[in-house]
C-alpha atoms as a PDB file:
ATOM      1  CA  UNK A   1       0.000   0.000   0.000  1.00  0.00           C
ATOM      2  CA  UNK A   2       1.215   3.619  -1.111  1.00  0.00           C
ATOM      3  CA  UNK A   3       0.039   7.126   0.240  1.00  0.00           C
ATOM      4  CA  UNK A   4       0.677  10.342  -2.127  1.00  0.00           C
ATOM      5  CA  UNK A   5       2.117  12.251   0.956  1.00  0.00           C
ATOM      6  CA  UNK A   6       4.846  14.649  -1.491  1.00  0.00           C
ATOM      7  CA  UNK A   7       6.358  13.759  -4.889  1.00  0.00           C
ATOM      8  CA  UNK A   8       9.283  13.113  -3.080  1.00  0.00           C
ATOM      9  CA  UNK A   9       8.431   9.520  -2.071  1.00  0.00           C
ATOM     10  CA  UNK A  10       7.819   8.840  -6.087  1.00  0.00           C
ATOM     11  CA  UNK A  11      10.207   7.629  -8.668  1.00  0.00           C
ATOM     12  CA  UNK A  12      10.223   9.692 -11.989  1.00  0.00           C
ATOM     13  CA  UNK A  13       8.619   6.346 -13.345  1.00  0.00           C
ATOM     14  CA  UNK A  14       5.760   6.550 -11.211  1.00  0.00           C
ATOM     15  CA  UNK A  15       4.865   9.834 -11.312  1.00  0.00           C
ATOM     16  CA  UNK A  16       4.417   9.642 -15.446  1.00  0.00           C
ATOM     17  CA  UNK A  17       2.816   6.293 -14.867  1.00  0.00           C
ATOM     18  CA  UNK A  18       0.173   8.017 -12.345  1.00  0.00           C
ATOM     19  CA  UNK A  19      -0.265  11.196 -15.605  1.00  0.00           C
ATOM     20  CA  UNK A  20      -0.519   8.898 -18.207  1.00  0.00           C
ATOM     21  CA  UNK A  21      -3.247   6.708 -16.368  1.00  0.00           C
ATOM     22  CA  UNK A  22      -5.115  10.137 -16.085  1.00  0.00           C
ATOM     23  CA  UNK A  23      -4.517  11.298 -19.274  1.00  0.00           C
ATOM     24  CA  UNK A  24      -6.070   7.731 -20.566  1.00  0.00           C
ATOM     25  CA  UNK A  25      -9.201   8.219 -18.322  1.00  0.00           C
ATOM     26  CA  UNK A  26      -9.657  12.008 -19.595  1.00  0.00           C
ATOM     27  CA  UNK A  27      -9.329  10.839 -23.444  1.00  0.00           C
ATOM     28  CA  UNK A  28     -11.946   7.906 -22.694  1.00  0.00           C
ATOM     29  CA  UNK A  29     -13.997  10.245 -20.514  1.00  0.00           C
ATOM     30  CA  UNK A  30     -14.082  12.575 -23.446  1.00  0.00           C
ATOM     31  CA  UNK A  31     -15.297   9.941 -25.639  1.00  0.00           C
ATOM     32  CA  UNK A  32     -18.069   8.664 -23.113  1.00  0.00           C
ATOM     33  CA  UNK A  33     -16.678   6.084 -22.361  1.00  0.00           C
ATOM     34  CA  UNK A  34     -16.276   5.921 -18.172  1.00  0.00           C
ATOM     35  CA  UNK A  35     -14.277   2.951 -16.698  1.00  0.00           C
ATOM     36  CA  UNK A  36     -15.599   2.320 -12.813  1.00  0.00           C
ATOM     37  CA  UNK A  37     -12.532   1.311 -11.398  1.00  0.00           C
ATOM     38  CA  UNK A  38     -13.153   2.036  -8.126  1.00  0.00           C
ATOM     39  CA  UNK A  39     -17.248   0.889  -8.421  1.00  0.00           C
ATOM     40  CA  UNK A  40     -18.233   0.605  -4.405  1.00  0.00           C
ATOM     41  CA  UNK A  41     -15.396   2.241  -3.036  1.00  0.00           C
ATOM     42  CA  UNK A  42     -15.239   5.452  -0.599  1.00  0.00           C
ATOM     43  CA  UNK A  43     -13.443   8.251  -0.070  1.00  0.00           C
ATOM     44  CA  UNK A  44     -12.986  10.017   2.550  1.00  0.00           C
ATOM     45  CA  UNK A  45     -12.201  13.933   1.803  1.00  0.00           C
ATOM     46  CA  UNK A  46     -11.431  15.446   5.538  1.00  0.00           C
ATOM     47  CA  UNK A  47     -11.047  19.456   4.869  1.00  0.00           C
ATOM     48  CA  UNK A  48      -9.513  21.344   7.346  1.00  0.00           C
ATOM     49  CA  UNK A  49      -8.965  24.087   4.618  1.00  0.00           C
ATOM     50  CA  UNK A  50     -12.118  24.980   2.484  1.00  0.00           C
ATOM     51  CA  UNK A  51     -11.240  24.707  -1.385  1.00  0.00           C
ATOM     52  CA  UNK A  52     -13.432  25.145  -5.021  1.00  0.00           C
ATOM     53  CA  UNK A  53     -11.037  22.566  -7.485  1.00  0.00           C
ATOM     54  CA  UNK A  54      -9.869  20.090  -4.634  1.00  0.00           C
ATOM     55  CA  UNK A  55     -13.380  19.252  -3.448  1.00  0.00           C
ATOM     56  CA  UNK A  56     -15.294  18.979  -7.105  1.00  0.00           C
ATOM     57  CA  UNK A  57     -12.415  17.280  -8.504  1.00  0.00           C
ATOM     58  CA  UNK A  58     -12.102  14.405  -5.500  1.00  0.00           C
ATOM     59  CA  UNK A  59     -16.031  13.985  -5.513  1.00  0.00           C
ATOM     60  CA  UNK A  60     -16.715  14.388  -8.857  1.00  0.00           C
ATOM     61  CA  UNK A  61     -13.608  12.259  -9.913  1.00  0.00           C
ATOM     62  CA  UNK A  62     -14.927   9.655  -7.166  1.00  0.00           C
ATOM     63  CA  UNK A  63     -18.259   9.693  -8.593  1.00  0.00           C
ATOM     64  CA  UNK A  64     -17.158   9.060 -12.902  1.00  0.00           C
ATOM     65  CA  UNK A  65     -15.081   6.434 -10.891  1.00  0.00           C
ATOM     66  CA  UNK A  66     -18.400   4.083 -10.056  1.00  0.00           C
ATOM     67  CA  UNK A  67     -17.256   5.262  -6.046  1.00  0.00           C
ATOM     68  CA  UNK A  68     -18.510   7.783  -3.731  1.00  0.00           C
ATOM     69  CA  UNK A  69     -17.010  10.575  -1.912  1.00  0.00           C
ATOM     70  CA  UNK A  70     -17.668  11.425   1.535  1.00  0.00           C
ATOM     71  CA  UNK A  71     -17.021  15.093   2.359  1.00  0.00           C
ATOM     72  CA  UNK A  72     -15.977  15.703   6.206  1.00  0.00           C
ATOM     73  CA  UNK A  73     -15.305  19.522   7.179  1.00  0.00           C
ATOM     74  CA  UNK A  74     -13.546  19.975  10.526  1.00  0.00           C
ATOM     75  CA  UNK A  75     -17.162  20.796  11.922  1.00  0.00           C
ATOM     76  CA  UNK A  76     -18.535  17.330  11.042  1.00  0.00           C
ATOM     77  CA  UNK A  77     -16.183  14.950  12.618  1.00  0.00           C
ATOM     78  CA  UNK A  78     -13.986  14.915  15.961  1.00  0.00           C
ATOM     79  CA  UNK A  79     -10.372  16.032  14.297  1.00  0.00           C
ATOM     80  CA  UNK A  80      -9.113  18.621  15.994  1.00  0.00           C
ATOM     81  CA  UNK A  81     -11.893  18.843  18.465  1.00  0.00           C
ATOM     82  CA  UNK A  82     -10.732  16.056  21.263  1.00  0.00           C
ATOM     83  CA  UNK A  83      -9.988  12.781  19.656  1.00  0.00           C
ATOM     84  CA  UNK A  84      -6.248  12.203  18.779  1.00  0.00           C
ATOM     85  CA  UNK A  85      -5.273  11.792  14.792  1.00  0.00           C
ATOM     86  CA  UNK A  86      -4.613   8.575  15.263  1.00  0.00           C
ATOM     87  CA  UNK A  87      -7.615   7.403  16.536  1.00  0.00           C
ATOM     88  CA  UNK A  88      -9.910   9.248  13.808  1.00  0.00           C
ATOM     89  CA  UNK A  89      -7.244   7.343  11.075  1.00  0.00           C
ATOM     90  CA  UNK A  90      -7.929   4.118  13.221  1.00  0.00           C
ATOM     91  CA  UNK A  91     -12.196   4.522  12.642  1.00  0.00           C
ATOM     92  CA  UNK A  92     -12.105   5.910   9.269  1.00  0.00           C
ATOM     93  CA  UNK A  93      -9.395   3.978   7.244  1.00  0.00           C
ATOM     94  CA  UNK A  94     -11.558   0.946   8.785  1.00  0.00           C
ATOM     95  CA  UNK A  95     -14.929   2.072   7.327  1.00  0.00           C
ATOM     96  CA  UNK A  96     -13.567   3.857   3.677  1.00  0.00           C
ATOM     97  CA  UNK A  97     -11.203   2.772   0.857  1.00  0.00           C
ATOM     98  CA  UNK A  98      -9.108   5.753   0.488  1.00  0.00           C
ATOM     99  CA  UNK A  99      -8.670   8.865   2.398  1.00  0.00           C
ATOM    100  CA  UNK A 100      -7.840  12.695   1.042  1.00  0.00           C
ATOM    101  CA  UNK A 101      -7.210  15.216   3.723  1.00  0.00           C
ATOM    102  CA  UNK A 102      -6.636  18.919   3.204  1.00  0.00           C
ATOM    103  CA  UNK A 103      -4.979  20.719   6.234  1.00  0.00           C
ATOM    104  CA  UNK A 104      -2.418  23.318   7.725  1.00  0.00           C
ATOM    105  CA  UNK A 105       0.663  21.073   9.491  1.00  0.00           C
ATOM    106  CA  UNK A 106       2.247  18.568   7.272  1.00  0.00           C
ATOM    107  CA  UNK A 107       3.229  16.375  10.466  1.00  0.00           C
ATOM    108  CA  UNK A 108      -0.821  16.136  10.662  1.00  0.00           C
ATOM    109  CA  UNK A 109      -1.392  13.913   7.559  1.00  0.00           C
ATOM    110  CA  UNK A 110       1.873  12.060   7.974  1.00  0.00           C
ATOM    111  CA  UNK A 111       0.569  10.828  11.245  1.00  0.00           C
ATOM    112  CA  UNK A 112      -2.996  10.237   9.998  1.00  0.00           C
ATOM    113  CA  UNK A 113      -0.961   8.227   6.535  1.00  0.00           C
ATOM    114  CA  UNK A 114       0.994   6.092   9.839  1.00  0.00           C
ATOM    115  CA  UNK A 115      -2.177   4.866  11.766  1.00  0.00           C
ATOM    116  CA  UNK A 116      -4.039   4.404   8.478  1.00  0.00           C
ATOM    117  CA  UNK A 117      -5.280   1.030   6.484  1.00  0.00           C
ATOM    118  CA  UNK A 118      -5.618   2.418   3.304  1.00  0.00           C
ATOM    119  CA  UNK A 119      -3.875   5.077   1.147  1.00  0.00           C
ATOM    120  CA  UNK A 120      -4.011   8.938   2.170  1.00  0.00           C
ATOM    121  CA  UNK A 121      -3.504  11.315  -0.696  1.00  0.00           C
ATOM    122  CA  UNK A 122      -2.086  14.947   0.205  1.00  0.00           C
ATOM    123  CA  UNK A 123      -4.971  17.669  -0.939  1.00  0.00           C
ATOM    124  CA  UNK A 124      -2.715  20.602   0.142  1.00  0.00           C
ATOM    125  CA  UNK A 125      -1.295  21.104   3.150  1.00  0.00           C
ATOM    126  CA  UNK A 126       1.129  24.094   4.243  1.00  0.00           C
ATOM    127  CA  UNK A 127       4.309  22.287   3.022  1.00  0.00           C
ATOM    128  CA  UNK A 128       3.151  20.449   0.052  1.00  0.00           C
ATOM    129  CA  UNK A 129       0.627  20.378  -2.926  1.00  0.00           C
ATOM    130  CA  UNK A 130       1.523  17.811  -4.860  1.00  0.00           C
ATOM    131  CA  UNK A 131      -1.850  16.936  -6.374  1.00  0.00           C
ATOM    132  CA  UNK A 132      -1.456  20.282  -8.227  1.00  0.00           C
ATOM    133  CA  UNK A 133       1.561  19.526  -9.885  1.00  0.00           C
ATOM    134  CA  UNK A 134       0.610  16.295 -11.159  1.00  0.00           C
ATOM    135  CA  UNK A 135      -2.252  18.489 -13.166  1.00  0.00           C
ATOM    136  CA  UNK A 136       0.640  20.974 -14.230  1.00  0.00           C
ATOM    137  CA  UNK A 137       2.765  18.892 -15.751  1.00  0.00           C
ATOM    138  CA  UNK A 138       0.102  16.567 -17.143  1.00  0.00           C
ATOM    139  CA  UNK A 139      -1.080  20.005 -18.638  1.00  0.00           C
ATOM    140  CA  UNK A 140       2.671  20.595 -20.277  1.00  0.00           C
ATOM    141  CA  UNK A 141       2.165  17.303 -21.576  1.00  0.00           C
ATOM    142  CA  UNK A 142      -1.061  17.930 -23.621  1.00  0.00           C
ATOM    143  CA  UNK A 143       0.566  21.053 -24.625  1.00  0.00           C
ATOM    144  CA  UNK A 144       3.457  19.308 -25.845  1.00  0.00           C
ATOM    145  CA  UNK A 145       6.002  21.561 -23.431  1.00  0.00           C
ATOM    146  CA  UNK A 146       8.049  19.039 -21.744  1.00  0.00           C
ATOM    147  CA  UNK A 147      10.651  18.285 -23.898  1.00  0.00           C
ATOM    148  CA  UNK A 148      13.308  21.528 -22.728  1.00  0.00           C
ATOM    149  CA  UNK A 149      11.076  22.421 -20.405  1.00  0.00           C
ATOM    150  CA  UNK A 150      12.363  25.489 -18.517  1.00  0.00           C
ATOM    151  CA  UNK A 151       9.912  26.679 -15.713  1.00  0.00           C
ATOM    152  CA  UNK A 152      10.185  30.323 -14.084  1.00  0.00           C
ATOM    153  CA  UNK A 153       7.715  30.085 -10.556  1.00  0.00           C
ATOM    154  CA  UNK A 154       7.791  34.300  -9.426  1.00  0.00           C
ATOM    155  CA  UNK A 155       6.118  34.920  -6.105  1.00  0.00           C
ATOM    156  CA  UNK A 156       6.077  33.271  -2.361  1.00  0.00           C
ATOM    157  CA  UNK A 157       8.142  30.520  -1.060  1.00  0.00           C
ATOM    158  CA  UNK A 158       5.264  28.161   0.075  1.00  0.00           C
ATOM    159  CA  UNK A 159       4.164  24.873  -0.451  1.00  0.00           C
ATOM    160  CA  UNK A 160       3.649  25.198  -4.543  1.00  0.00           C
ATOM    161  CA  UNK A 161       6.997  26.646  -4.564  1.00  0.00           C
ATOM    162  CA  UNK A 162       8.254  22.962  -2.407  1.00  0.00           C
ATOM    163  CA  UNK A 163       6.365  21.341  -4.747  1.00  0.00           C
ATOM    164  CA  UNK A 164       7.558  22.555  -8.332  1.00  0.00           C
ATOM    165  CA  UNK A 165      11.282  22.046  -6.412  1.00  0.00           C
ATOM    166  CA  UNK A 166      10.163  18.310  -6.064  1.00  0.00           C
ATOM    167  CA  UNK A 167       8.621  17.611  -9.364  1.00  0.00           C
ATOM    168  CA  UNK A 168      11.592  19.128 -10.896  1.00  0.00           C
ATOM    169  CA  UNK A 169      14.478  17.444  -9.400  1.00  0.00           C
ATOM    170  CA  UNK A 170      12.178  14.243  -9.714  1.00  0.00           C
ATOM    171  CA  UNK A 171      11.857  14.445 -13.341  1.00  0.00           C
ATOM    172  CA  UNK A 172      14.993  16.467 -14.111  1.00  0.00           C
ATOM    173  CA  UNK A 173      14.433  20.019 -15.830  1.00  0.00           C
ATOM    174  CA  UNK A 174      15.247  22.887 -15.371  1.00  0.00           C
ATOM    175  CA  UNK A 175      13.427  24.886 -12.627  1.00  0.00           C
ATOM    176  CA  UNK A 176      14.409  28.841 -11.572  1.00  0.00           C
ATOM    177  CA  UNK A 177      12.685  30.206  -8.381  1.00  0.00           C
ATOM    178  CA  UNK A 178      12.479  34.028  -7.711  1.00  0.00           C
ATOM    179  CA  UNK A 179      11.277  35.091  -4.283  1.00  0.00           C
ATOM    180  CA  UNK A 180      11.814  38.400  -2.747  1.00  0.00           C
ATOM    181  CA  UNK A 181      13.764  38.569  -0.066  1.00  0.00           C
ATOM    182  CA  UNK A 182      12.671  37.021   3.465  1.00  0.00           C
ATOM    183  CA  UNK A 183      10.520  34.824   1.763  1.00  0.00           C
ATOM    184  CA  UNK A 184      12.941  32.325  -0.250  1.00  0.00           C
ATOM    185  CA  UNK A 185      11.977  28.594  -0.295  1.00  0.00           C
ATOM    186  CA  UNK A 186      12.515  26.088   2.832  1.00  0.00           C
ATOM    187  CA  UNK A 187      16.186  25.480   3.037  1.00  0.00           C
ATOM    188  CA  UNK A 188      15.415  21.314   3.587  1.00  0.00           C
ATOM    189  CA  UNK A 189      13.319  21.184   0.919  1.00  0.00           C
ATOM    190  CA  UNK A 190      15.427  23.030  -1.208  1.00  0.00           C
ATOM    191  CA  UNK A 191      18.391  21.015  -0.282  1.00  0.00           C
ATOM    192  CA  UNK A 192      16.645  17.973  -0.750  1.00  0.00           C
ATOM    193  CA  UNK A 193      15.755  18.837  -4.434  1.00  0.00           C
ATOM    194  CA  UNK A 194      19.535  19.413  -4.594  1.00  0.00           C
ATOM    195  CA  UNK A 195      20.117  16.267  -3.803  1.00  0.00           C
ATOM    196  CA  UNK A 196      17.901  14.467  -5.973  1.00  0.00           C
ATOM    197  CA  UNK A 197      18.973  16.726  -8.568  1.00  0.00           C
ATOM    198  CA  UNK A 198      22.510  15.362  -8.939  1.00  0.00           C
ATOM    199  CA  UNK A 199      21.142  11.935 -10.029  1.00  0.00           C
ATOM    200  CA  UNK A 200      17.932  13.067 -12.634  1.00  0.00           C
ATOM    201  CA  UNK A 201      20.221  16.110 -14.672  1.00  0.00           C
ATOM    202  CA  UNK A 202      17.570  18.481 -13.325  1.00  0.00           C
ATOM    203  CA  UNK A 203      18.781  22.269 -12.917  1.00  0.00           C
ATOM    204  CA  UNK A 204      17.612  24.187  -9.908  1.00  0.00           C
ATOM    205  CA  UNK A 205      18.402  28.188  -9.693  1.00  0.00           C
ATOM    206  CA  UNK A 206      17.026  30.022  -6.610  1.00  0.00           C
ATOM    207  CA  UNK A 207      17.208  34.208  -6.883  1.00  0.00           C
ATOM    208  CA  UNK A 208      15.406  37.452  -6.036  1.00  0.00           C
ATOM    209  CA  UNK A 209      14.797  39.166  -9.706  1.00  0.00           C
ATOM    210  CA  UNK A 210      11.905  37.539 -10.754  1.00  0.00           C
ATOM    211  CA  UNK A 211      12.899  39.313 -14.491  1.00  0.00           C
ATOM    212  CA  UNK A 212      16.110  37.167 -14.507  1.00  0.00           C
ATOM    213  CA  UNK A 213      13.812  34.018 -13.581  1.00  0.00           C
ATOM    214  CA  UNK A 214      11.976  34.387 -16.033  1.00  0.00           C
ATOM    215  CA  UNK A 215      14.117  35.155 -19.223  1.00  0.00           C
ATOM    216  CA  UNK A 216      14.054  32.568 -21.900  1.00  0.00           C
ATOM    217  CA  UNK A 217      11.880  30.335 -19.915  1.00  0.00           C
ATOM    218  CA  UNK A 218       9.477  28.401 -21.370  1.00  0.00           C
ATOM    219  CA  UNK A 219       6.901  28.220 -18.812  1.00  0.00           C
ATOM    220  CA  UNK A 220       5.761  31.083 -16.393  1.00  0.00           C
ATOM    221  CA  UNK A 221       3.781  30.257 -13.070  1.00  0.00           C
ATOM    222  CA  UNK A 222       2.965  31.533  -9.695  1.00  0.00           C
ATOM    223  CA  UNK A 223       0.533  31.510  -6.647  1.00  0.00           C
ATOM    224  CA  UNK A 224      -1.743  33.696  -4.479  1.00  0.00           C
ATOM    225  CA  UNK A 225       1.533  36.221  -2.411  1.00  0.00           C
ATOM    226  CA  UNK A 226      -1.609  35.079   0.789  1.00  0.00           C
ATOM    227  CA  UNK A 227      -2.183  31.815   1.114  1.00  0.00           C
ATOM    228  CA  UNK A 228      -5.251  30.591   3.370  1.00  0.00           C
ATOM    229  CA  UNK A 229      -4.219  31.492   7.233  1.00  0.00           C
ATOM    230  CA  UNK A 230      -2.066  34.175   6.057  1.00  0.00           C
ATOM    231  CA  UNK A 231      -4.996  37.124   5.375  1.00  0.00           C
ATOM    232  CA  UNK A 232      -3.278  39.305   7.877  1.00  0.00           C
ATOM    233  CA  UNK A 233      -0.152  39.356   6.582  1.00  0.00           C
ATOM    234  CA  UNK A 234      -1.655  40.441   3.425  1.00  0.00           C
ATOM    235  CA  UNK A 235      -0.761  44.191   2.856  1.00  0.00           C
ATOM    236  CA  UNK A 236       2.593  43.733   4.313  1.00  0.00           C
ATOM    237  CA  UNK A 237       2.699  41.421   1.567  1.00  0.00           C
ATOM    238  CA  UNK A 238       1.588  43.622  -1.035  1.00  0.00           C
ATOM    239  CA  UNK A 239       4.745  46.160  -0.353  1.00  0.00           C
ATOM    240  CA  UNK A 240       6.995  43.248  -0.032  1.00  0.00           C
ATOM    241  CA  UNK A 241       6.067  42.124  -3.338  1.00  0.00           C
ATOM    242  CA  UNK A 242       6.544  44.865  -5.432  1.00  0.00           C
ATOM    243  CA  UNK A 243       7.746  44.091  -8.776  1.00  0.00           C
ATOM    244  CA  UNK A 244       7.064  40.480  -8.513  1.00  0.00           C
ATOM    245  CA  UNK A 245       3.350  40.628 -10.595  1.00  0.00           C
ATOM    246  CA  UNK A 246       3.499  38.342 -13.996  1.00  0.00           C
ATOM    247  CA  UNK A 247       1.894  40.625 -16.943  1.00  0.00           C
ATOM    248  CA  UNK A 248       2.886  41.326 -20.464  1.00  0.00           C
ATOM    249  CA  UNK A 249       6.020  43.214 -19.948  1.00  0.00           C
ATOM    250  CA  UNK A 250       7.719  40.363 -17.701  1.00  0.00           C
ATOM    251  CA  UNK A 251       6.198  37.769 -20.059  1.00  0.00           C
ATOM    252  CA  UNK A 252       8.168  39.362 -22.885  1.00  0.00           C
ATOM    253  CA  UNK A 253      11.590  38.302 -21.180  1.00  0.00           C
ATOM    254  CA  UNK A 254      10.312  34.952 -21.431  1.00  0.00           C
ATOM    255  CA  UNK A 255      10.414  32.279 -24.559  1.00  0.00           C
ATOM    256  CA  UNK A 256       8.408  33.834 -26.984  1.00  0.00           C
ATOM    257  CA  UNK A 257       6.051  30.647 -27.326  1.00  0.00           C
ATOM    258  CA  UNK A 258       6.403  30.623 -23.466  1.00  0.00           C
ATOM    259  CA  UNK A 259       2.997  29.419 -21.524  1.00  0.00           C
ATOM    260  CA  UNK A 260       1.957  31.024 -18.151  1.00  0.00           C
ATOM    261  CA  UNK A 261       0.264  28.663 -15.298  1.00  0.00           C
ATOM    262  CA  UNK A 262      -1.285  29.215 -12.253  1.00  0.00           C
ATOM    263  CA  UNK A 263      -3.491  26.577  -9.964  1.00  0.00           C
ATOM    264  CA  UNK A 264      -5.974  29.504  -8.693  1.00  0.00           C
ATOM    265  CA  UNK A 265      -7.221  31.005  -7.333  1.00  0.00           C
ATOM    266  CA  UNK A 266      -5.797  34.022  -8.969  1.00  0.00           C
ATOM    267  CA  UNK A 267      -6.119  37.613  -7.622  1.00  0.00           C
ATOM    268  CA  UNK A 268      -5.961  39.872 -10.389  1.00  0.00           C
ATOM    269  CA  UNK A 269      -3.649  42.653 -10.068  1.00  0.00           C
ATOM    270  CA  UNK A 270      -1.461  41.051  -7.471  1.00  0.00           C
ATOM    271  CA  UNK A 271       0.722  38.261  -8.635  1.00  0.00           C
ATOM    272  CA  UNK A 272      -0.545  38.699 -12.209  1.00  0.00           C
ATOM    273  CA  UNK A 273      -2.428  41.146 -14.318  1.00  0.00           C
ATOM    274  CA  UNK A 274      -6.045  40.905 -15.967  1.00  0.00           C
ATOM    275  CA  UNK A 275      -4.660  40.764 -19.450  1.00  0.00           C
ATOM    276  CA  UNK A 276      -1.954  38.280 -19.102  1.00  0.00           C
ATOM    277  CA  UNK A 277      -4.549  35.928 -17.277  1.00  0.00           C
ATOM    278  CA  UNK A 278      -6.891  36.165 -19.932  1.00  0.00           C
ATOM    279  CA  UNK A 279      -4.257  35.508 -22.872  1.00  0.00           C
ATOM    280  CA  UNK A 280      -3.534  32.518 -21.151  1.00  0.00           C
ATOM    281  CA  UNK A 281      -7.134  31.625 -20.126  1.00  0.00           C
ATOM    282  CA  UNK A 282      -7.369  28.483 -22.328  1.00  0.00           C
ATOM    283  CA  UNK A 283      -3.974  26.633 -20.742  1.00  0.00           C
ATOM    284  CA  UNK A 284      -5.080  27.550 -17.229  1.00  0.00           C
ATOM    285  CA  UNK A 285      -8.167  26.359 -17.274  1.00  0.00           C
ATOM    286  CA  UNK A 286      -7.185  23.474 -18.660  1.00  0.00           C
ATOM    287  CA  UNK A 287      -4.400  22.954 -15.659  1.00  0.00           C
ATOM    288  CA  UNK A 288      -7.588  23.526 -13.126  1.00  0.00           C
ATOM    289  CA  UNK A 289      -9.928  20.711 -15.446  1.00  0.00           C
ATOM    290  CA  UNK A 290      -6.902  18.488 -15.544  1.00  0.00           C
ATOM    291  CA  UNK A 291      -7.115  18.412 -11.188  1.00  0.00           C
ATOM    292  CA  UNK A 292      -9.903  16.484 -12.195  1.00  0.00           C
ATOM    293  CA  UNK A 293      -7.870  13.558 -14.392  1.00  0.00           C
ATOM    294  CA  UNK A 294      -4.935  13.721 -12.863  1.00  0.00           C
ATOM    295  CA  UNK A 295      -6.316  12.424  -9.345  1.00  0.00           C
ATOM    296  CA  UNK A 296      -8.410  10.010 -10.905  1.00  0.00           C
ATOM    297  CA  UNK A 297      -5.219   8.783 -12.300  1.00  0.00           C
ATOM    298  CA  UNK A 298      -3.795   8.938  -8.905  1.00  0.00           C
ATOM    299  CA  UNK A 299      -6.411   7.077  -7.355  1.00  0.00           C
ATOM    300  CA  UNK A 300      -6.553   4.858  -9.945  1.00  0.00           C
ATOM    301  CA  UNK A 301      -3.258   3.979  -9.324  1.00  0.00           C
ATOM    302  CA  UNK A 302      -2.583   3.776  -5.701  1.00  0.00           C
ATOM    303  CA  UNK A 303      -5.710   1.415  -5.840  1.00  0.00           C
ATOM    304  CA  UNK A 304      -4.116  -0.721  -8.084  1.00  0.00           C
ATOM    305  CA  UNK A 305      -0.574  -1.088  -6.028  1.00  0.00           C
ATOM    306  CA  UNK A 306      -3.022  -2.654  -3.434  1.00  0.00           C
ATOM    307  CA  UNK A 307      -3.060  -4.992  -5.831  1.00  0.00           C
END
């Protein structure tokens, strides 16, 4: 049995296995045809952190699966509120087939994944996205970007920012983080991408001019500069990110068939402008539909290690 706790416990093998299987369910779903693999399974979605793409993708990705989803806020079940972790991943992994929790602490869902009897999948928590990035790259895939793939990710060091570092050293291209300063990336995380690094090839460049990030790149993302939990740090923010907003000036350093991404939601005027959102509508909408495929895959695929 396998958990998807952070790309980091996945082989470059598996994690193109996992996108291909999705990218097979999304060409079959688009042909009507729908595969239940998981017919009269659960899932468990435990949400500590509210979200619009993580909870219709799980359920409705459950649901095209012949399963059900089961969605538990922090108000509907004892987490948090008295009974230990362990004991709520005792009770649930013992009634459900498969459990995705969204939370704050990372050490949360690695002790729920320890006490649990079936696979936990990582919905976001504060260190780690990793669902997202399986949608990313499957969405450089479709758009035929990964071959010299050079990604440019411009804002906050948070958990998308761990995450393209672990995808990246996983599969080995070339990935250039600008941050401003006081809010670089986690120092273990980034030296464990480091690490990795030195056996797939991949290139990892950490800086503070988001402009020399992003020249010649061929892919342009970033993420909300105030994540969930952080609204009162938000104006500081603001003046601390000056200068770090993707539009169509900045987007001109980049690879002049360069694509911009971004997993949303996106706060216009902040970390990117109206009019570079909207050129590049079609590709990031298709990165927030492919949530949807690419966790089916995933599910899909831990269900099968469990033989």
């Amino acid at each position: 049995m396998r958990h998807f706790l952070t790309l980091k416990d996945f082989t470059k093998e598996e994690i193109l296995e996992i996108i291909e299987i999705g990218l097979e369910i999304k060409k079959d779903l688009k042909a009507g045809i729908y595969k239940k693999e998981l017919e009269m399974q659960t899932l468990a979605m435990i949400f500590e952190k509210s979200s619009t793409r993580t909870r219709v993708s799980f359920e409705t990705g459950m649901f095209q699966l012949g399963g059900h989803a089961l969605f538990l806020s922090n108000r509907d079940i004892h987490l948090g509120r008295g009974e230990p972790v362990k004991d709520t991943a005792r009770v649930i992994s013992s009634m459900c087939d498969m459990v995705m929790i969204r939370t704050f602490e990372h050490s949360m869902i690695e002790e729920f994944a320890s006490y649990s009897k079936v696979p936990v999948i990582n919905g976001l928590t504060d260190s780690f996205h990793p669902v997202q990035l399986l949608a990313d790259y499957m969405t450089i895939k479709e758009y035929g970007m990964e071959k010299n793939l050079v990604v440019a990710y411009i804002g906050d060091g948070n958990n998308m920012t761990n995450s393209w570092l672990m995808l990246a050293a996983k599969l080995g291209f070339e990935l250039r983080i600008a941050t401003p300063k006081g809010y670089e990336v986690d120092n273990a995380v980034l030296r464990d991408a480091m690490d990795i690094a030195q056996q797939s090839g991949a290139v990892i460049k950490v800086m503070n001019d988001p402009k020399e990030a992003v020249r010649g790149a061929t892919m342009v993302t970033t993420d909300t500069w105030a994540s969930m939990g952080q609204e009162g740090e938000k104006e500081q923010r603001i003046k601390d990110f000056k200068g770090f907003m993707v539009d169509g000036l900045m987007m001109c350093l980049a690879d002049r068939d360069a694509k911009f991404l971004h997993c949303l939601p996106a706060y216009r005027g902040q970390e990117v402008s109206e009019e570079l959102l909207e050129d590049h509508a079609d590709i990031v909408f298709s990165e927030a539909e492919n949530r949807l495929h690419a966790q089916k895959g995933l599910m899909v695929w831990l269900d099968r290690q469990r033989g």
